[in-house]
Protein backbone atom coordinates (compact mmCIF):
# COMPACT_ATOMS: atom_id res chain seq x y z
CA UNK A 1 102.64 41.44 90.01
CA UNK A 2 103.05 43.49 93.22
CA UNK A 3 105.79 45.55 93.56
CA UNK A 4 107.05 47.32 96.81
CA UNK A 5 104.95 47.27 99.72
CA UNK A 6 101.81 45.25 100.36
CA UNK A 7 98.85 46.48 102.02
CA UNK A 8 98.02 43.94 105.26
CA UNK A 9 94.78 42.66 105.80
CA UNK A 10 94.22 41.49 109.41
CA UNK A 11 91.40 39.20 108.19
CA UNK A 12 93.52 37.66 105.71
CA UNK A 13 96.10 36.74 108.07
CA UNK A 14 93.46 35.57 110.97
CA UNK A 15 92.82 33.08 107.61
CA UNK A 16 96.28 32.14 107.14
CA UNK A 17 96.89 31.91 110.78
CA UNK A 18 93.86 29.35 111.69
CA UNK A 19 93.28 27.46 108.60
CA UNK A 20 96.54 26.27 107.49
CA UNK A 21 96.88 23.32 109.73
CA UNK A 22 93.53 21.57 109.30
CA UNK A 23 93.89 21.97 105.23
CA UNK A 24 97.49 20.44 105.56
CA UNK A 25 96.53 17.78 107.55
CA UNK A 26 93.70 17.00 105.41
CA UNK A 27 95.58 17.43 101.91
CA UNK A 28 98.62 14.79 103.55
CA UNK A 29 96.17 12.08 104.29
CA UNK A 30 94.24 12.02 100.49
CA UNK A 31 97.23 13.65 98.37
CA UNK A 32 100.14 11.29 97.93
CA UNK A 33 103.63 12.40 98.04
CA UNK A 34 102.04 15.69 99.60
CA UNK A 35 104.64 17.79 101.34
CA UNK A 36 107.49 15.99 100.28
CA UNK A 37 111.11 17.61 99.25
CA UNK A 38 111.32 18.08 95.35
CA UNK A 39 107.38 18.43 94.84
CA UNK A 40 107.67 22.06 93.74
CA UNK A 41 109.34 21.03 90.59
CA UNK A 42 106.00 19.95 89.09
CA UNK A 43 105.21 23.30 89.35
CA UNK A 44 108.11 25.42 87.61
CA UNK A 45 106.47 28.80 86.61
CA UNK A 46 104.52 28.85 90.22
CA UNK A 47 108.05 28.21 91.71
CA UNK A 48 109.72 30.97 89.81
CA UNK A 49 106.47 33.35 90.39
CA UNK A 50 107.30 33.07 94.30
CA UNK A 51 110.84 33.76 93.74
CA UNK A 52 110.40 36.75 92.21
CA UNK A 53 107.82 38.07 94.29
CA UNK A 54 109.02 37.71 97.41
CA UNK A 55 112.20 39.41 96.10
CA UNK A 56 110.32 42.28 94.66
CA UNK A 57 107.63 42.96 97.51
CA UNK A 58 107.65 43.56 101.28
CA UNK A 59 105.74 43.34 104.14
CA UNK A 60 105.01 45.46 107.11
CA UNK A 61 106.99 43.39 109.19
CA UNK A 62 109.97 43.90 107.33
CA UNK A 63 109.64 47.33 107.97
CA UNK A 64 109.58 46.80 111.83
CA UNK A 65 112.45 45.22 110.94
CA UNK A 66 114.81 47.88 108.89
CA UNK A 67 113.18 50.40 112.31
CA UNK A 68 114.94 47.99 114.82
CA UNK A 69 118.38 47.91 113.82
C-alpha cells in the first residue's frame, strides 16, 4: 500500500475526469440498488482498504493546500 505522497499522472486524471459519468450512468441503469446508501457494506475489506489509504497517503493538492494557509 502507498504510503506518503503519490506521484500524479495527468493522463490518469483526464480518465477520471471524463469517464466517470458515462460509466455511472450506465452501471445505475443495469446494476440494481447501484449507488445506494449502505452498498459499501458488501464490500468490508475494500471499505476498510480506502480508509486506510486515504489516511496514510496524500496528494499534490493537499500540498497546495498546507502552502496556502
Amino acid at each position: 500500500m502507498k504510503v506518503g505522497f503519490r506521484k500524479p499522472s495527468v493522463s490518469r486524471s483526464i480518465k477520471a475526469r471524463t469517464t466517470g459519468r458515462a460509466k455511472r450512468a450506465v452501471k445505475r441503469s443495469i446494476v440494481p440498488f447501484y449507488g445506494h446508501k449502505g452498498m459499501g457494506l458488501l464490500h468490508p475489506l475494500k471499505a476498510a482498504y480506502g480508509w486506510v489509504y486515504r489516511r496514510i497517503s496524500f496528494g499534490w493538492r493537499a500540498l497546495l493546500n498546507m502552502f496556502r494557509k
